[in-house]
N, C-alpha and C. Protein backbone atom coordinates (compact mmCIF):
# COMPACT_ATOMS: atom_id res chain seq x y z
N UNK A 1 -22.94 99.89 145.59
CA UNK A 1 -24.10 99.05 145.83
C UNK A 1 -24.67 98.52 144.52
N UNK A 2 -24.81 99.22 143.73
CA UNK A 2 -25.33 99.10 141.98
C UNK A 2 -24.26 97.58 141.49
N UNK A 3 -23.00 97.97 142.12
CA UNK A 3 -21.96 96.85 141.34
C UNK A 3 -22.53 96.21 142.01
N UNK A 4 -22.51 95.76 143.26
CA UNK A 4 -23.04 94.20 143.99
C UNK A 4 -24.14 93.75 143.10
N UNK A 5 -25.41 94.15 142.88
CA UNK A 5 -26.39 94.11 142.61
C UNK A 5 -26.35 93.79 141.24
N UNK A 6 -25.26 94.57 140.14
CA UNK A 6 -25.49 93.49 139.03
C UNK A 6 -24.67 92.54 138.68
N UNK A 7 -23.58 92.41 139.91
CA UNK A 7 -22.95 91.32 139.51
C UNK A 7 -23.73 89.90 140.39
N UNK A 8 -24.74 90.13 141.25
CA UNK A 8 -25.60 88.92 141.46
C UNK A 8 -26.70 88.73 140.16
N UNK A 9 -27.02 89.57 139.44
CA UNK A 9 -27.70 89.68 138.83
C UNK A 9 -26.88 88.53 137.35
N UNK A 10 -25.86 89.13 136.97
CA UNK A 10 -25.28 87.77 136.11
C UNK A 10 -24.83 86.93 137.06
N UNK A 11 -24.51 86.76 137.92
CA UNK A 11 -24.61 85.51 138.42
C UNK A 11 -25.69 84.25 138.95
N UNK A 12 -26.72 85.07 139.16
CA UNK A 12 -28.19 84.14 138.36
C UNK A 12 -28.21 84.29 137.03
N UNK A 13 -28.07 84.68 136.38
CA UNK A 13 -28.10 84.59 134.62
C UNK A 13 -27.19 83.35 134.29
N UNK A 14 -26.13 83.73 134.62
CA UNK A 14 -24.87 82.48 134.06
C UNK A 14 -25.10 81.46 134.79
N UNK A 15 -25.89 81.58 136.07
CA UNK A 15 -26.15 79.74 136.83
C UNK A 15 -27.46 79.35 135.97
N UNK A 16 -28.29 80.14 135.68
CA UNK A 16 -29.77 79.53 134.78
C UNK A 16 -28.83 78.85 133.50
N UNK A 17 -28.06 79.94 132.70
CA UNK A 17 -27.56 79.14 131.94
C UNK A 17 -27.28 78.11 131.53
N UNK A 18 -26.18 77.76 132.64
CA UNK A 18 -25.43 76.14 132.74
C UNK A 18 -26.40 75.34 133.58
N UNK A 19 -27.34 75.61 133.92
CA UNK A 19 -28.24 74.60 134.50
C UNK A 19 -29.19 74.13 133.58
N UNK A 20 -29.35 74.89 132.43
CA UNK A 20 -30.16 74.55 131.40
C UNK A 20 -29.32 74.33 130.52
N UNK A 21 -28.14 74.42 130.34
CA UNK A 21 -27.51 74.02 129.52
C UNK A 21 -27.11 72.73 129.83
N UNK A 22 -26.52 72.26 131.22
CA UNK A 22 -26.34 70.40 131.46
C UNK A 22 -27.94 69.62 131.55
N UNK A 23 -28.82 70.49 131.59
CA UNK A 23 -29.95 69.55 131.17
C UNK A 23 -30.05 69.21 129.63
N UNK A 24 -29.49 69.99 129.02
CA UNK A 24 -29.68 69.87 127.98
C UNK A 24 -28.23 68.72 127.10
N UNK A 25 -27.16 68.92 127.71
CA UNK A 25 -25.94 68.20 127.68
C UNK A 25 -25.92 66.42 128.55
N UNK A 26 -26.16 67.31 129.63
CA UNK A 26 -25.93 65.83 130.33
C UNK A 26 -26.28 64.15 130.21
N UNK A 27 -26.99 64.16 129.38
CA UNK A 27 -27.42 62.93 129.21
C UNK A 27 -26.47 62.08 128.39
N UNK A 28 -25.73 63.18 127.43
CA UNK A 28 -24.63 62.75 126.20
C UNK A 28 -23.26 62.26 127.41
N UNK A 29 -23.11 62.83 128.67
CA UNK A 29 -22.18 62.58 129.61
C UNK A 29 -22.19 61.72 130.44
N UNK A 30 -23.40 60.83 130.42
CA UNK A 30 -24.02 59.96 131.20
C UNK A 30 -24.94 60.40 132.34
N UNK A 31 -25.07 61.36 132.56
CA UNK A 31 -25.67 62.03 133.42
C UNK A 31 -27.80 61.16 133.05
N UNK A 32 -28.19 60.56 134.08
CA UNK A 32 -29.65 60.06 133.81
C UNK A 32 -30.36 61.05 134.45
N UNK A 33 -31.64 61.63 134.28
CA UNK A 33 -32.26 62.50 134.95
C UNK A 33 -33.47 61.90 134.84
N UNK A 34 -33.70 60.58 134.20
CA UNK A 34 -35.49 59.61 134.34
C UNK A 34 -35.29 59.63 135.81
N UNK A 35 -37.02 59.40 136.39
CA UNK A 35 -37.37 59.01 137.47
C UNK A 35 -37.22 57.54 137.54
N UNK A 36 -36.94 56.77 138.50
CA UNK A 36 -37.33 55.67 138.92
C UNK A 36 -38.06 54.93 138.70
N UNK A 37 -38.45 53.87 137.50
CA UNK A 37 -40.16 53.86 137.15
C UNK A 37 -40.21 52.35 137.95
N UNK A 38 -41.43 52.20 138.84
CA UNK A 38 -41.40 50.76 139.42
C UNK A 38 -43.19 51.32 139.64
N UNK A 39 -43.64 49.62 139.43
CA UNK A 39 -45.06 49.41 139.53
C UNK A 39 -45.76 49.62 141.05
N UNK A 40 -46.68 50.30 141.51
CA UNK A 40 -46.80 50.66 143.06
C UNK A 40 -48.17 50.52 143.07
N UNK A 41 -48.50 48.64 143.72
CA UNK A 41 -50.08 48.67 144.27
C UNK A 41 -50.61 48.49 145.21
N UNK A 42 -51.31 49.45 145.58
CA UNK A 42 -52.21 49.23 146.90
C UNK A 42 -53.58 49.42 147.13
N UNK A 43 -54.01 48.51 148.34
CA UNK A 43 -54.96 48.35 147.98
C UNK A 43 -55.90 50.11 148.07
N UNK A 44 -57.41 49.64 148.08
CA UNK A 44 -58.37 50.97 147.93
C UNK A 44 -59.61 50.54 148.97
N UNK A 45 -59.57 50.98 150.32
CA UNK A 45 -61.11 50.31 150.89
C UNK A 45 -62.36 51.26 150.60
N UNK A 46 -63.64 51.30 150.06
CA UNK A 46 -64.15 52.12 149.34
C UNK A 46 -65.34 52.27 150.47
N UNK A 47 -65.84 53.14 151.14
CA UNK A 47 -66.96 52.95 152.62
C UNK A 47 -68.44 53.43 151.64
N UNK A 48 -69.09 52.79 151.00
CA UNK A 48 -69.89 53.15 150.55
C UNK A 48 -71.25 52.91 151.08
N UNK A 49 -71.94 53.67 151.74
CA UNK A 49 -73.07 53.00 152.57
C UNK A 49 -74.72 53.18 151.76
């Protein structure tokens, strides 16, 4: 039971890894991780009595 338990245990370790590691890579691979940037207006009705 101990083995199961630490071999999930590096296996979240080594996935944090490479997940922070292609954030940190990926962009050199083409990989884009910007949001979408587009202008968004609407209106505002304000009930002020």
């Amino acid at each position: 039971m101990f083995k199961l338990i630490k071999l999930l245990i590096y296996l979240c370790f080594f996935g944090f890894v490479g997940l922070v590691g292609y954030a940190y890579v990926g962009p050199f691979f083409g990989a884009d991780f910007s949001a979408p940037q587009e202008e968004v207006r609407a209106p505002v009705v304000l009930n002020a009595d």
